[in-house]
N, C-alpha and C. Protein backbone atom coordinates (compact mmCIF):
# COMPACT_ATOMS: atom_id res chain seq x y z
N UNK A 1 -29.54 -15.00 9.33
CA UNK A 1 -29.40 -15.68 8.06
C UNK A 1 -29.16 -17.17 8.27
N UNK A 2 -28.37 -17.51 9.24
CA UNK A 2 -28.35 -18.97 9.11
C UNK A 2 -29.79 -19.58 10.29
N UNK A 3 -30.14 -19.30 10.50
CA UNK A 3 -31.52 -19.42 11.29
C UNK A 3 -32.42 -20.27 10.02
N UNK A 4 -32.47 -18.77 9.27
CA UNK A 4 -33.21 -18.73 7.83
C UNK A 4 -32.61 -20.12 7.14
N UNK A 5 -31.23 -20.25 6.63
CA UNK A 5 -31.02 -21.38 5.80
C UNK A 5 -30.86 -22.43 6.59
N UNK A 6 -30.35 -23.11 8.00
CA UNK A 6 -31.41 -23.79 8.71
C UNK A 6 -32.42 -24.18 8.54
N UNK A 7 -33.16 -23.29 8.73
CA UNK A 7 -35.12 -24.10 8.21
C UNK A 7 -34.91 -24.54 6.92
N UNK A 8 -34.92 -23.58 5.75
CA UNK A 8 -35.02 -23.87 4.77
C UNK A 8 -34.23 -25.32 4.29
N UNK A 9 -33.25 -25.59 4.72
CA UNK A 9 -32.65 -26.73 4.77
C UNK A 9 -33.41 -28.19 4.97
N UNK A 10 -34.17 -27.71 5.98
CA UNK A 10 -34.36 -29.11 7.30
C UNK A 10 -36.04 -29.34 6.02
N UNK A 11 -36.70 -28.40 5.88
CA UNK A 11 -37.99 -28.67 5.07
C UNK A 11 -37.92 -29.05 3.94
N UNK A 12 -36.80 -28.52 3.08
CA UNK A 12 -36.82 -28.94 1.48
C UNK A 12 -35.78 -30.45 1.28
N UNK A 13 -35.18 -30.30 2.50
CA UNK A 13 -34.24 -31.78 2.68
C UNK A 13 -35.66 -32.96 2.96
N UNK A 14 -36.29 -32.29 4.60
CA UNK A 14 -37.50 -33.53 4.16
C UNK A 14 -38.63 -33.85 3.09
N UNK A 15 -39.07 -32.91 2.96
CA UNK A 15 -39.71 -33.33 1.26
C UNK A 15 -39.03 -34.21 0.27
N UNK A 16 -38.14 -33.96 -0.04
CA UNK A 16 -36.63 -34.56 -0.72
C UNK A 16 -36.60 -35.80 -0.54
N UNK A 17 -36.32 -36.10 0.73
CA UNK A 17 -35.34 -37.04 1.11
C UNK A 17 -36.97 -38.28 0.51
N UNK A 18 -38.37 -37.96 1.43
CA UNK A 18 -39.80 -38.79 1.22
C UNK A 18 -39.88 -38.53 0.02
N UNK A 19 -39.86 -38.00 -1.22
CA UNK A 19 -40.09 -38.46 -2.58
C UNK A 19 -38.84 -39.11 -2.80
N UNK A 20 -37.98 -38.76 -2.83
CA UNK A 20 -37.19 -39.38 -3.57
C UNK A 20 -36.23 -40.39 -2.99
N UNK A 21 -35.91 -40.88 -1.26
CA UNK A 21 -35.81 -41.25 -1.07
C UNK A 21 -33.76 -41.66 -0.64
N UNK A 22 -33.43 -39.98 -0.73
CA UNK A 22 -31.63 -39.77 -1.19
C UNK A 22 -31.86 -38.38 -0.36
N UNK A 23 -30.43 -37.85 0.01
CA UNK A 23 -30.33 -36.63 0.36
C UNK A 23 -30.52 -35.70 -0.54
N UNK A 24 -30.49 -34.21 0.13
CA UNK A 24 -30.82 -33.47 -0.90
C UNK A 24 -29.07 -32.27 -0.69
N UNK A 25 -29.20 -32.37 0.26
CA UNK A 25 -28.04 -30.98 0.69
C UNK A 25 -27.17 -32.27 1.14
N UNK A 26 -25.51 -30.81 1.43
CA UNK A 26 -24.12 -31.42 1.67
C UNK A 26 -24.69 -31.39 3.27
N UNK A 27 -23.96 -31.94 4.16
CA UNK A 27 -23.22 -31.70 5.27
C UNK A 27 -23.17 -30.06 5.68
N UNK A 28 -23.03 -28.94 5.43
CA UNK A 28 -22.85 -28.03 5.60
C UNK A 28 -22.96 -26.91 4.28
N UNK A 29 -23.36 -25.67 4.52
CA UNK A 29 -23.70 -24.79 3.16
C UNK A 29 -22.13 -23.68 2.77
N UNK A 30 -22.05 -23.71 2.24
CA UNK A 30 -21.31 -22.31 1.17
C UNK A 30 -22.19 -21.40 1.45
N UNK A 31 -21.85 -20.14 2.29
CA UNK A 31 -21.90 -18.96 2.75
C UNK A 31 -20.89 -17.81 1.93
N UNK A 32 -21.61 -16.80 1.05
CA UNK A 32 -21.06 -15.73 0.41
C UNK A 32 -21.90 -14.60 0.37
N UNK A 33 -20.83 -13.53 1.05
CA UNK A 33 -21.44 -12.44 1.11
C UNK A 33 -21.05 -11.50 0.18
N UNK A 34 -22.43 -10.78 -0.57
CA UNK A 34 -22.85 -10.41 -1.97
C UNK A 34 -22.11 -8.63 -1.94
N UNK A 35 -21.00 -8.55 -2.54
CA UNK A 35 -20.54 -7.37 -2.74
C UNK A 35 -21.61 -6.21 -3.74
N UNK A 36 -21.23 -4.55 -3.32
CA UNK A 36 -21.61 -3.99 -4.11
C UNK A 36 -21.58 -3.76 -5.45
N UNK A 37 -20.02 -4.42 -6.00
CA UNK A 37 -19.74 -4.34 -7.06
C UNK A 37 -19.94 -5.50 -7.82
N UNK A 38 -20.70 -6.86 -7.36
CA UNK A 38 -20.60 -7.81 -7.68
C UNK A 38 -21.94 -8.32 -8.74
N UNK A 39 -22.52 -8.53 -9.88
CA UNK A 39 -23.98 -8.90 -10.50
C UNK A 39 -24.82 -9.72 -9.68
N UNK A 40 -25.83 -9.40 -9.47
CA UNK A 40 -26.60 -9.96 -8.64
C UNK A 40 -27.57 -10.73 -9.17
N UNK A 41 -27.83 -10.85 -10.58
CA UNK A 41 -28.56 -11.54 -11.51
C UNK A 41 -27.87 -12.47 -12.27
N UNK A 42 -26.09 -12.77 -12.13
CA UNK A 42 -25.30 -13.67 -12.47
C UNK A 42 -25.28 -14.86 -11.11
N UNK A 43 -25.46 -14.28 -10.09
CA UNK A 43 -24.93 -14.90 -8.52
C UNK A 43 -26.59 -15.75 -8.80
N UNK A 44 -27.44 -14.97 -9.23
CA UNK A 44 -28.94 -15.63 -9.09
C UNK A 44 -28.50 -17.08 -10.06
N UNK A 45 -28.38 -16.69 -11.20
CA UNK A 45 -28.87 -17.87 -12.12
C UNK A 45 -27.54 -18.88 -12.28
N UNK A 46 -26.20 -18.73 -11.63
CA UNK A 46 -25.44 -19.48 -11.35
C UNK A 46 -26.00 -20.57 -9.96
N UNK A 47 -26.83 -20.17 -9.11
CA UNK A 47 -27.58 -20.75 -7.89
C UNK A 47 -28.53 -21.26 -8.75
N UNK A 48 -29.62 -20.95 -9.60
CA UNK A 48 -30.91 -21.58 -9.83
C UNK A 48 -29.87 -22.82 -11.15
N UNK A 49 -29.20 -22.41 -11.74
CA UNK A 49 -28.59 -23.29 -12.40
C UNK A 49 -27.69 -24.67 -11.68
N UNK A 50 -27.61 -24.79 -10.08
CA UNK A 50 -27.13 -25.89 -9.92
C UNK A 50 -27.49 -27.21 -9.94
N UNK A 51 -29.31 -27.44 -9.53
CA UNK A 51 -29.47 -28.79 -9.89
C UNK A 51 -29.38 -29.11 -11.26
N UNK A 52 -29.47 -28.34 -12.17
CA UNK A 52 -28.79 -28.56 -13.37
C UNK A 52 -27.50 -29.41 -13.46
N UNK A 53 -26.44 -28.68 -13.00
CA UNK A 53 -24.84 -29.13 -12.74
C UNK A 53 -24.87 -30.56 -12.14
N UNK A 54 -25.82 -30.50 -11.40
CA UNK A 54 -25.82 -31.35 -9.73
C UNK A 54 -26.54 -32.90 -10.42
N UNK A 55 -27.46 -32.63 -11.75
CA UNK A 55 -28.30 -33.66 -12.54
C UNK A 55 -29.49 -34.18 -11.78
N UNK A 56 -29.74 -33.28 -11.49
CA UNK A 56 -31.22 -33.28 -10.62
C UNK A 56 -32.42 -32.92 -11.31
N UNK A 57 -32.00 -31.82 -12.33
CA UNK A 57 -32.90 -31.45 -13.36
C UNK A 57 -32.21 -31.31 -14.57
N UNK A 58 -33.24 -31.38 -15.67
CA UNK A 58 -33.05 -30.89 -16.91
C UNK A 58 -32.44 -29.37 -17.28
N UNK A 59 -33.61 -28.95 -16.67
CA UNK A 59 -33.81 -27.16 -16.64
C UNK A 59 -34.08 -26.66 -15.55
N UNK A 60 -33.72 -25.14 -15.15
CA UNK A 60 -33.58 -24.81 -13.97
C UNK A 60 -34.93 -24.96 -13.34
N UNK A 61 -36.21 -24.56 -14.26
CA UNK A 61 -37.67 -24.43 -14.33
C UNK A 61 -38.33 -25.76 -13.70
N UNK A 62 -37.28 -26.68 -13.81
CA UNK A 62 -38.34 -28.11 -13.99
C UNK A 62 -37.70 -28.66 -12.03
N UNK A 63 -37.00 -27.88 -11.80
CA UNK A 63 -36.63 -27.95 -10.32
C UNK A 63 -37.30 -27.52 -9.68
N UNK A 64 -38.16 -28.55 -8.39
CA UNK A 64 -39.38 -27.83 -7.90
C UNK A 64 -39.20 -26.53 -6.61
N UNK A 65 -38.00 -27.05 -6.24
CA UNK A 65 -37.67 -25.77 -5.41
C UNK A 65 -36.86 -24.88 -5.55
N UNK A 66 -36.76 -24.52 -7.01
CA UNK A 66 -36.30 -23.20 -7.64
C UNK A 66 -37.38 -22.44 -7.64
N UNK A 67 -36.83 -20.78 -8.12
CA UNK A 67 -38.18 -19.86 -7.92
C UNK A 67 -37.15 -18.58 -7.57
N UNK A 68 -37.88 -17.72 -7.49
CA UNK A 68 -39.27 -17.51 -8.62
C UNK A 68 -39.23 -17.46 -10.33
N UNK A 69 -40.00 -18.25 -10.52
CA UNK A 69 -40.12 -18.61 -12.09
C UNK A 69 -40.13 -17.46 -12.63
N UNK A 70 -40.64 -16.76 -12.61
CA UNK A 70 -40.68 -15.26 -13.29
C UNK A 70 -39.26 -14.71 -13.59
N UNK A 71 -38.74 -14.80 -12.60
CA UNK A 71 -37.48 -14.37 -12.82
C UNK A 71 -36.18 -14.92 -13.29
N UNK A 72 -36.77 -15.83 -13.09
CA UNK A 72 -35.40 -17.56 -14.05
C UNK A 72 -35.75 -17.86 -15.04
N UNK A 73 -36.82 -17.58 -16.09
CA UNK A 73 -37.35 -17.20 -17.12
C UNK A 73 -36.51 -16.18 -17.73
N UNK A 74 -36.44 -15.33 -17.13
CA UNK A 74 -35.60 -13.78 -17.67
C UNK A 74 -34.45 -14.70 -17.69
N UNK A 75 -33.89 -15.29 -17.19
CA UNK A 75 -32.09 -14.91 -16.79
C UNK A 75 -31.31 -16.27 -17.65
């Protein structure tokens, strides 16, 4: 898993950083591991809802590396 958010980090940070010309991520990530008893479609759209918070976007939709649309549509 951190392999995984590693990459994902290092690619959507450089895209990021060449349009827009600012960082995109902290220094280090918030790691939480997803209980059985916990909503898993609240944990989703509290995450697709942060560049929202963060004022990066309007809407979660209009954030280009949110996704899948299909499903942030629903939520």
């Amino acid at each position: 898993m951190q392999d995984f958010a590693r990459y994902f980090k290092q690619i959507s940070s450089y895209r990021f950083k060449r349009e827009h010309g600012t960082r995109l991520w902290q220094i280090s990530y918030y790691d939480h591991v997803v209980q059985r008893n916990e909503d898993v479609e609240q944990i989703a759209t509290y995450i697709w809802d942060n560049p929202v918070r963060a004022g990066l976007a309007e809407s979660r939709l209009d954030y280009v590396f949110s996704g899948p649309r299909e499903r942030m549509e629903q939520a």
